[in-house]
Each structure stands twice: as structure tokens, then as C-alpha cells.
C-alpha atoms as a PDB file:
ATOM      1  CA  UNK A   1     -25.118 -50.434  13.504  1.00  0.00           C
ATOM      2  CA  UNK A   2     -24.974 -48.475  16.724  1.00  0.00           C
ATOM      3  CA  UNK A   3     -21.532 -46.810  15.789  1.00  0.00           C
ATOM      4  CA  UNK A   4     -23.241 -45.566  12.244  1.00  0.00           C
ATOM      5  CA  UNK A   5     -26.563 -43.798  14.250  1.00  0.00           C
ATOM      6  CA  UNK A   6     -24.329 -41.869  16.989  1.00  0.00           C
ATOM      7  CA  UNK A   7     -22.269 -39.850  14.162  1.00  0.00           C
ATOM      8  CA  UNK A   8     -25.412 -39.454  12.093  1.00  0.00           C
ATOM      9  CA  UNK A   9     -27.618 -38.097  14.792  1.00  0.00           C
ATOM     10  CA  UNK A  10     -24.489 -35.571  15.917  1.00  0.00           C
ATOM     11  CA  UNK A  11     -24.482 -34.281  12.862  1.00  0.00           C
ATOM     12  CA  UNK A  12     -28.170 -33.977  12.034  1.00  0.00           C
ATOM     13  CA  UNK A  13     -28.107 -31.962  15.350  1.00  0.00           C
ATOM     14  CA  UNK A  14     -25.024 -29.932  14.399  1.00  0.00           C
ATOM     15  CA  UNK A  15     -27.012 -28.502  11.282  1.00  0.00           C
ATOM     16  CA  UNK A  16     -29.961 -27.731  13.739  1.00  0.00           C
ATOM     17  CA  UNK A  17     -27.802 -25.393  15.625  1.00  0.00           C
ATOM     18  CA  UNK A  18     -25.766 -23.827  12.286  1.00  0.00           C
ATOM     19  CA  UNK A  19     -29.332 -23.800  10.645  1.00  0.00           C
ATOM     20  CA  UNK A  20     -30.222 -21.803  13.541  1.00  0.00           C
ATOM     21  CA  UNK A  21     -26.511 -19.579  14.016  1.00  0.00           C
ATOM     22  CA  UNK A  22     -26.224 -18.873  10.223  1.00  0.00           C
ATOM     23  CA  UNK A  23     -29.914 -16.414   9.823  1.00  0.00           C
ATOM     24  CA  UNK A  24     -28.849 -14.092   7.351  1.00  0.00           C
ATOM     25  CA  UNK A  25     -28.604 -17.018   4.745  1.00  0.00           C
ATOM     26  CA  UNK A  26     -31.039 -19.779   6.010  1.00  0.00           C
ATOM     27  CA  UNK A  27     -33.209 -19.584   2.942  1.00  0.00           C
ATOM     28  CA  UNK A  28     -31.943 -22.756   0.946  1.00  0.00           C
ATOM     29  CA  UNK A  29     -30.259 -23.888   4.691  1.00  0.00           C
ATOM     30  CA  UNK A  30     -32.516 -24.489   6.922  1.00  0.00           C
ATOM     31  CA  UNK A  31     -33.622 -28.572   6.836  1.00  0.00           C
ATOM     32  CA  UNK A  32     -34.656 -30.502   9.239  1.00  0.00           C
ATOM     33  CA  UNK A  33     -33.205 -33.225  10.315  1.00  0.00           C
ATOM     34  CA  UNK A  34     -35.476 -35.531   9.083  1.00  0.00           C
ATOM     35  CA  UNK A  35     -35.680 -33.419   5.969  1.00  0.00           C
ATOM     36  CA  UNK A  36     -31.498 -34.529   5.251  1.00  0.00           C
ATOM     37  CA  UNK A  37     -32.292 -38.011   6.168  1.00  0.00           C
ATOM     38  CA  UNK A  38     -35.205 -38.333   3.638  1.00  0.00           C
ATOM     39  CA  UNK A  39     -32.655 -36.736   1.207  1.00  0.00           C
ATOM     40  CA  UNK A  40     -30.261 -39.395   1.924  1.00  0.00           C
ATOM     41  CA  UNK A  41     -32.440 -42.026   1.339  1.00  0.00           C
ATOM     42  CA  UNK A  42     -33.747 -40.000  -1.780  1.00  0.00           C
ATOM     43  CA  UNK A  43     -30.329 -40.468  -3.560  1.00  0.00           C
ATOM     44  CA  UNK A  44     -29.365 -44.333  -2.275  1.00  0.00           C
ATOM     45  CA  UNK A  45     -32.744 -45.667  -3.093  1.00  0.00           C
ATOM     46  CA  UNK A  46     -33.000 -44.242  -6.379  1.00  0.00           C
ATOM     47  CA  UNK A  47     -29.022 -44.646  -7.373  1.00  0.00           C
ATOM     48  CA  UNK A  48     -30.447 -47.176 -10.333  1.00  0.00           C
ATOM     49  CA  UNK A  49     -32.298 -43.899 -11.767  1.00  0.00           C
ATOM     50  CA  UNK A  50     -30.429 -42.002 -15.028  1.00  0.00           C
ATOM     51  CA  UNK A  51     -29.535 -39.220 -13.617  1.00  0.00           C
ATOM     52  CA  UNK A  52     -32.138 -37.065 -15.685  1.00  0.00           C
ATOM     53  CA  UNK A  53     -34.892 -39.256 -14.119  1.00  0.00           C
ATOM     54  CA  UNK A  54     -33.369 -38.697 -11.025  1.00  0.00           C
ATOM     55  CA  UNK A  55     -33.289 -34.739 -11.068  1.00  0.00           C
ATOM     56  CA  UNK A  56     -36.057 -34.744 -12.993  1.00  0.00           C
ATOM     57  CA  UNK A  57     -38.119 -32.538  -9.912  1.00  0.00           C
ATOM     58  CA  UNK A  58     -35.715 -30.060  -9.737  1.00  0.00           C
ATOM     59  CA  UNK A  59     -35.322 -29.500 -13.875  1.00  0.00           C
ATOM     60  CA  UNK A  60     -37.056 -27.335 -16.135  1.00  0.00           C
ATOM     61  CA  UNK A  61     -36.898 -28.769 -20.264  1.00  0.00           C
ATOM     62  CA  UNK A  62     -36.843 -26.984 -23.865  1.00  0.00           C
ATOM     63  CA  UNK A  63     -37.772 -27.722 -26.612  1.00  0.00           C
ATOM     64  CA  UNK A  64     -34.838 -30.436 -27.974  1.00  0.00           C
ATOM     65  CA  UNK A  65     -32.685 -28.393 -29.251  1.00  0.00           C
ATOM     66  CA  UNK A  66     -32.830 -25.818 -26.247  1.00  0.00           C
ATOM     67  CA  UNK A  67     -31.189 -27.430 -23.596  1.00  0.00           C
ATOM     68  CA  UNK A  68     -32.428 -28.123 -20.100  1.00  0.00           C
ATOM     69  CA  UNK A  69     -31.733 -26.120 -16.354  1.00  0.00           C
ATOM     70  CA  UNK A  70     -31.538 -27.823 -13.239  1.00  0.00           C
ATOM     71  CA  UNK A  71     -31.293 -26.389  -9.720  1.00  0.00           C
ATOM     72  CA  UNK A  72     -29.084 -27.702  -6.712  1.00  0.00           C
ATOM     73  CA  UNK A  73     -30.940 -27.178  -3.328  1.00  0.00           C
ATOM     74  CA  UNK A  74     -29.238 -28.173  -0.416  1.00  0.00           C
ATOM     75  CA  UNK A  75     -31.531 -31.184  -0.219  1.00  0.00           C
ATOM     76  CA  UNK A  76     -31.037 -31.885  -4.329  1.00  0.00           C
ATOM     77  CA  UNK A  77     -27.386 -31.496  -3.554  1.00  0.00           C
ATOM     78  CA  UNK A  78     -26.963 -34.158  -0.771  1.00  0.00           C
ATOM     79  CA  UNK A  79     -29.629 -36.682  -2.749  1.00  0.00           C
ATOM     80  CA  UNK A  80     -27.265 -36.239  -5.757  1.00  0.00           C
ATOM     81  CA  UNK A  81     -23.961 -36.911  -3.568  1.00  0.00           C
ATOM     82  CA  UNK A  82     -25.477 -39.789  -1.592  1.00  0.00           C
ATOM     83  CA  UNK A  83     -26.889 -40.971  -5.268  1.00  0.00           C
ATOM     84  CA  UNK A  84     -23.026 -40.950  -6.109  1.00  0.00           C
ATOM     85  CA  UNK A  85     -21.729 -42.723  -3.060  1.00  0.00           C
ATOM     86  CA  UNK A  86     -24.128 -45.510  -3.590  1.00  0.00           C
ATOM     87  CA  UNK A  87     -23.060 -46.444  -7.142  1.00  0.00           C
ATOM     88  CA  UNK A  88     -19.667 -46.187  -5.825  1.00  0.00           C
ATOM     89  CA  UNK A  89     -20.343 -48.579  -3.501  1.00  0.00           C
ATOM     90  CA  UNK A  90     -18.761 -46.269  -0.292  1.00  0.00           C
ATOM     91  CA  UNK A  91     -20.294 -44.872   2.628  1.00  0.00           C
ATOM     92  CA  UNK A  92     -21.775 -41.336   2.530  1.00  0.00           C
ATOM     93  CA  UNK A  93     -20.602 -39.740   5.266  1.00  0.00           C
ATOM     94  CA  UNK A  94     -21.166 -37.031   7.644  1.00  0.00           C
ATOM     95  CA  UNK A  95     -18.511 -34.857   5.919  1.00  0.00           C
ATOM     96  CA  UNK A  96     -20.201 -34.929   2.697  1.00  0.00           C
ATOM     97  CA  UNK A  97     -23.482 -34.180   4.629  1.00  0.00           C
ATOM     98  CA  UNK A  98     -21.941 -31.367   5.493  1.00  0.00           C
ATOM     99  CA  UNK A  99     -20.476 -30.740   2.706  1.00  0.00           C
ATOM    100  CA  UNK A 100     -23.738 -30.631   0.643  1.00  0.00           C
ATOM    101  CA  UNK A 101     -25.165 -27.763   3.206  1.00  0.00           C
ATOM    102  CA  UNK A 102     -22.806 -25.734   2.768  1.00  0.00           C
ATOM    103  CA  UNK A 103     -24.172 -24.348  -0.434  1.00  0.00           C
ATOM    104  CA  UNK A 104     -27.138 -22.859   1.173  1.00  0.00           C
ATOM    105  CA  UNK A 105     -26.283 -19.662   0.784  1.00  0.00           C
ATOM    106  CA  UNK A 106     -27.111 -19.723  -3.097  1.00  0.00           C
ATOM    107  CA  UNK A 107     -28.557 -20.814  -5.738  1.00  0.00           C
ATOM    108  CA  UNK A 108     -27.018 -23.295  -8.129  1.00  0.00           C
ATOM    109  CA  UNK A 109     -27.690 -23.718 -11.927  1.00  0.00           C
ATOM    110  CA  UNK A 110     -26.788 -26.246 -14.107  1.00  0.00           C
ATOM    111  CA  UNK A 111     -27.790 -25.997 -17.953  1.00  0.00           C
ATOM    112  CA  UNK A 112     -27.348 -27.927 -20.548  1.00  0.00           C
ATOM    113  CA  UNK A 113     -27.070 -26.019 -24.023  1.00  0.00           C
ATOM    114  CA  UNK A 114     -26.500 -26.380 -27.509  1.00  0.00           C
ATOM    115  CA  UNK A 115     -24.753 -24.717 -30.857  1.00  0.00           C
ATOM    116  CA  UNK A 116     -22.733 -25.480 -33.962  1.00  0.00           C
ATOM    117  CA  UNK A 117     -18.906 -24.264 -32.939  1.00  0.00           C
ATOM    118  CA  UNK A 118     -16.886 -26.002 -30.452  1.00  0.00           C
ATOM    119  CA  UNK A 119     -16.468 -23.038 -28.634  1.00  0.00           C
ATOM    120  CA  UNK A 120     -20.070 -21.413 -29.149  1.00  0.00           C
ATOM    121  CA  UNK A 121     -20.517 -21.517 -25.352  1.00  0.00           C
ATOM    122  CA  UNK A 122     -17.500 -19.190 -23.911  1.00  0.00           C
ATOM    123  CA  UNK A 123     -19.235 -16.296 -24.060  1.00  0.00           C
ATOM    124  CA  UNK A 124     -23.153 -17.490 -22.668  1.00  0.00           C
ATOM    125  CA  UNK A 125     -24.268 -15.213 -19.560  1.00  0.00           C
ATOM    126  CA  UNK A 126     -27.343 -15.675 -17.254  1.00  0.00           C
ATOM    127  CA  UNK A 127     -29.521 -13.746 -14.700  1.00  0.00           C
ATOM    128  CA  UNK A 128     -31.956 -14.556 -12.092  1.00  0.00           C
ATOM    129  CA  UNK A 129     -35.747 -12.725 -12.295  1.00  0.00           C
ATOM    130  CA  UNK A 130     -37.841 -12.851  -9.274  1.00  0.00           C
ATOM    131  CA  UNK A 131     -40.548 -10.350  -9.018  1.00  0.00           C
ATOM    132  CA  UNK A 132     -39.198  -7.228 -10.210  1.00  0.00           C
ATOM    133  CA  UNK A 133     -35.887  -7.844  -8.798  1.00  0.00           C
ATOM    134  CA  UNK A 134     -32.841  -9.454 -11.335  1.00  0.00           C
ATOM    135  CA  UNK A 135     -29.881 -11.282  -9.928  1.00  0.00           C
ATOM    136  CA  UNK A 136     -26.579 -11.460 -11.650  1.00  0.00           C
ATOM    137  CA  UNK A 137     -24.475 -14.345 -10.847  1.00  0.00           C
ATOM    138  CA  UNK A 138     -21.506 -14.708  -8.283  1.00  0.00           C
ATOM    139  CA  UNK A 139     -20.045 -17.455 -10.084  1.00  0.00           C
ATOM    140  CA  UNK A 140     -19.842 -18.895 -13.798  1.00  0.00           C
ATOM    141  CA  UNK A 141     -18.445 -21.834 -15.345  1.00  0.00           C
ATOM    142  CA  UNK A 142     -18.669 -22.147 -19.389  1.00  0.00           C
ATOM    143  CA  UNK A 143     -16.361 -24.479 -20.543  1.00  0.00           C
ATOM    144  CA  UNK A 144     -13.083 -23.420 -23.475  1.00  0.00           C
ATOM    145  CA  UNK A 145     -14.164 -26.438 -25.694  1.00  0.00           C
ATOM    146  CA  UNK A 146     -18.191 -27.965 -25.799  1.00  0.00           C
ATOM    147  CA  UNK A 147     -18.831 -31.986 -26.416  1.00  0.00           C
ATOM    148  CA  UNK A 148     -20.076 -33.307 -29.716  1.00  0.00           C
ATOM    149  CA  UNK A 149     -23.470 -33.464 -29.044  1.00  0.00           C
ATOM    150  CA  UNK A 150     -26.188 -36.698 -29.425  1.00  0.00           C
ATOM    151  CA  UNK A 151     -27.008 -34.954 -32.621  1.00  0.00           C
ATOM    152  CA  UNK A 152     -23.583 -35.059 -34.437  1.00  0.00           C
ATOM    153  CA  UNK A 153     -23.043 -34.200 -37.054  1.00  0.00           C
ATOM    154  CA  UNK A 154     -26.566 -32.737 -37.607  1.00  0.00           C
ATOM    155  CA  UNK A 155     -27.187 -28.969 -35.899  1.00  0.00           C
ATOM    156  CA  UNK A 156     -26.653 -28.401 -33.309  1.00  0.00           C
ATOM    157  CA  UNK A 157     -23.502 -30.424 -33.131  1.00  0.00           C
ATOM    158  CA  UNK A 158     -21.982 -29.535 -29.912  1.00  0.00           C
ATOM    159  CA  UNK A 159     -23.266 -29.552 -26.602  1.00  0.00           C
ATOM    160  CA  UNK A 160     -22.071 -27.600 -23.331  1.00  0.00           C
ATOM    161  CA  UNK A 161     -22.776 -27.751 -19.641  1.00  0.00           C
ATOM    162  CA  UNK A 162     -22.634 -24.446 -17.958  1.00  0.00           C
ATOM    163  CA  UNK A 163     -22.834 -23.570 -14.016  1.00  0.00           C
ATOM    164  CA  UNK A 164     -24.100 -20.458 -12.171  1.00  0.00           C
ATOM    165  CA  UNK A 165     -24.505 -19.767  -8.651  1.00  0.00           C
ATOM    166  CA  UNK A 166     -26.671 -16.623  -7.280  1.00  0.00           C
ATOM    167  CA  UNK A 167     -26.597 -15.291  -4.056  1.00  0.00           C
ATOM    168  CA  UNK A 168     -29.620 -16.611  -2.091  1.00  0.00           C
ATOM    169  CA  UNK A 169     -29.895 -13.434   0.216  1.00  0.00           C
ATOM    170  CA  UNK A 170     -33.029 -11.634  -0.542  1.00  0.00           C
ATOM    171  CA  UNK A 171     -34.827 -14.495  -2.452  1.00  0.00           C
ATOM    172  CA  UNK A 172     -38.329 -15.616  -1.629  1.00  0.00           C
ATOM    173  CA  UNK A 173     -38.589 -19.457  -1.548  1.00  0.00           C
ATOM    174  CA  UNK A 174     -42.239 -19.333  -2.109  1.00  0.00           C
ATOM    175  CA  UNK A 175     -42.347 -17.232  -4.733  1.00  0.00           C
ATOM    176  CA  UNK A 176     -41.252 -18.362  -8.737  1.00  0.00           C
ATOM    177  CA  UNK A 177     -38.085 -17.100 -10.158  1.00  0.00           C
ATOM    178  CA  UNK A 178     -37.088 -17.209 -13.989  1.00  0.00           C
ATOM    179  CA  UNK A 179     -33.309 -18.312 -14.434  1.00  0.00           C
ATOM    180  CA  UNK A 180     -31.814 -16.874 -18.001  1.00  0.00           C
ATOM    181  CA  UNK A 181     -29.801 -18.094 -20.433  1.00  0.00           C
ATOM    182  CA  UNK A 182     -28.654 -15.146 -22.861  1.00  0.00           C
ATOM    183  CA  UNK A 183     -26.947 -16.304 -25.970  1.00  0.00           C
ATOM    184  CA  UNK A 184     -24.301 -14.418 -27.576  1.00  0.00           C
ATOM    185  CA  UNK A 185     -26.621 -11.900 -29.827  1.00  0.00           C
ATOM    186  CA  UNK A 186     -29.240 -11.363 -27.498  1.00  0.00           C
ATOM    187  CA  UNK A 187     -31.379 -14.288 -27.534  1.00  0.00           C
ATOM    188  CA  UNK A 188     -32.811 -14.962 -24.446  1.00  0.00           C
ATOM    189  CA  UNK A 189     -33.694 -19.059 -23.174  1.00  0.00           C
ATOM    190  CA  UNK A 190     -35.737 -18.650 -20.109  1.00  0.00           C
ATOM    191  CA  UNK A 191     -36.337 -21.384 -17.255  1.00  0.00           C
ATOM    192  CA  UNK A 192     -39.356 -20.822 -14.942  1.00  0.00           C
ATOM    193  CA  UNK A 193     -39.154 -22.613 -11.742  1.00  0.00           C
ATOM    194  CA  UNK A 194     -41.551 -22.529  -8.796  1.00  0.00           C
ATOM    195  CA  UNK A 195     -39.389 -22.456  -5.915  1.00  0.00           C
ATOM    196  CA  UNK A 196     -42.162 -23.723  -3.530  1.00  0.00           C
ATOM    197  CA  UNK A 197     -42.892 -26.603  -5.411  1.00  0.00           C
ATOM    198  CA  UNK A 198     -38.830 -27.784  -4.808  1.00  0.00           C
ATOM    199  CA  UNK A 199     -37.670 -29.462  -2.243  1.00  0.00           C
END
């Protein structure tokens, strides 16, 4: 029991002083210590969840057909790895701790969406709004070929997950930002999510 504290407490203390080194992106970074461990527990406790339960605090939800958006905070992110760990049956270690911070310097995006052509997601795009300032991604991910969906064969048959990370520089955690979907067209599928409310 011993051996497992010593690591854990080095590295809790490691992300102090990086929390502290790295200013210029400590938006999304900076949790405490206790803040990490309370995700831990977060994802081992509640491993049993479906994972929509589970990330149900950090999702916004459509209408049915419309799809869903959920955000990956550094404290989301290491709840969802130690979540994964735990069904696994493995340890969660300090690497993956680490691991899971290291995203603090933006702002991830997962959506689900949905249309009638296997391929009717390629060409999706999205933006961040905060204030009267818009954010273009720094990374997409749309994949060649969409699933059939739980619908099949009705419309909308096939269903995609896309991922979008913004730069985090500039963004006010205590203010609400609107992450958008823009369809092929024009069409615009908008997510509102208060930041401060997030953990």
C-alpha cells in the first residue's frame, strides 16, 4: 500500500510545479492535487456507468436525430482513462495521469452526428464562439466511412463520431462558449456549454 502512495503523491506534486511552470496555457491545466485524485476516483467508482451516463456532465444533447457534443477537460479526460483502466481490470498509473494533463492546452470535442450516406460526414467542419471571439480548430478527425446507425435502415441511417480540438489560449473558463457543428450546405448544429459549470 505504501509503495502505491509514494509514486502517487510524486506525481500529484510534479503537476503542482508544471501547473505552475506551464502559465501561458494553465486554463484547462491547472488542478489540484486533490482535484486529480477526486477525478480518479470519479472514473473507478463509476466504471459500472454507460459511458453516456458517465459523461453525462460534460455533454450537451439534440434533439434525436441531432447528435450529441461532449467536452474532454483535463479532469473529464483522466476520469474517462481511469474509468477504462478499471473495467480492464489494470492499474491506472502515474503515466496515464500524466498523460491525461497533457491536453490542457485545448479544448477537446467529441460529437456524435447523423445522415443518410456512408460518407455524409467527410466534409463536417466546426468552430468555437465565445463572446465575440470564434475559434477555428487545430485539429479534426471525421471519419472516410460512418457506422450504421441505431436507426437502420430508417433516416438517418448512419452515424459518425467526429473530434476537434481548439486552442485553449485566450479562453475564459467562466464564461459560456457555443461549439459548432456546420453541415455540408450551411446548416449550423450548435452546442452551448457553460464552462464554469464543468469540472
Amino acid at each position: 500500500m505504501v509503495k502505491k502512495i509514494f509514486p502517487i503523491a510524486f506525481v500529484l506534486s510534479f503537476v503542482v510545479l508544471f501547473s505552475v511552470l506551464k502559465q501561458t496555457h494553465a486554463i484547462f491545466l491547472k488542478l489540484a492535487p486533490e482535484q486529480i485524485q477526486e477525478a480518479v476516483q470519479y472514473g473507478q467508482q463509476n466504471k459500472n456507468l454507460d459511458i453516456a451516463a458517465f459523461s453525462k456532465q460534460w455533454t450537451v444533447t439534440q434533439e434525436e436525430h441531432k447528435g450529441f457534443a461532449t467536452l474532454f477537460t483535463p479532469y473529464h479526460n483522466i476520469a474517462y482513462k481511469a474509468r477504462k483502466s478499471a473495467v480492464e481490470r489494470r492499474e491506472f498509473t502515474n503515466s496515464e495521469i500524466m498523460e491525461a494533463l497533457q491536453g490542457g492546452d485545448t479544448l477537446t470535442f467529441s460529437v456524435t452526428v447523423y445522415g443518410d450516406q456512408y460518407d455524409f460526414a467527410m466534409y463536417y467542419s466546426s468552430m468555437l464562439h465565445q463572446k465575440d471571439t470564434v475559434i477555428q480548430p487545430e485539429f479534426e478527425f471525421a471519419p472516410l466511412i460512418a457506422d450504421a446507425s441505431q436507426f437502420w435502415p430508417n433516416s438517418p441511417s448512419y452515424t459518425a463520431r467526429l473530434v476537434f480540438k481548439f486552442p485553449s489560449k485566450g479562453i475564459d473558463p467562466n464564461t459560456p462558449a457555443t461549439f459548432i457543428i456546420v453541415v455540408p450546405g450551411g446548416e449550423e448544429i450548435l452546442y452551448n456549454f457553460d464552462l464554469s459549470k464543468m469540472k
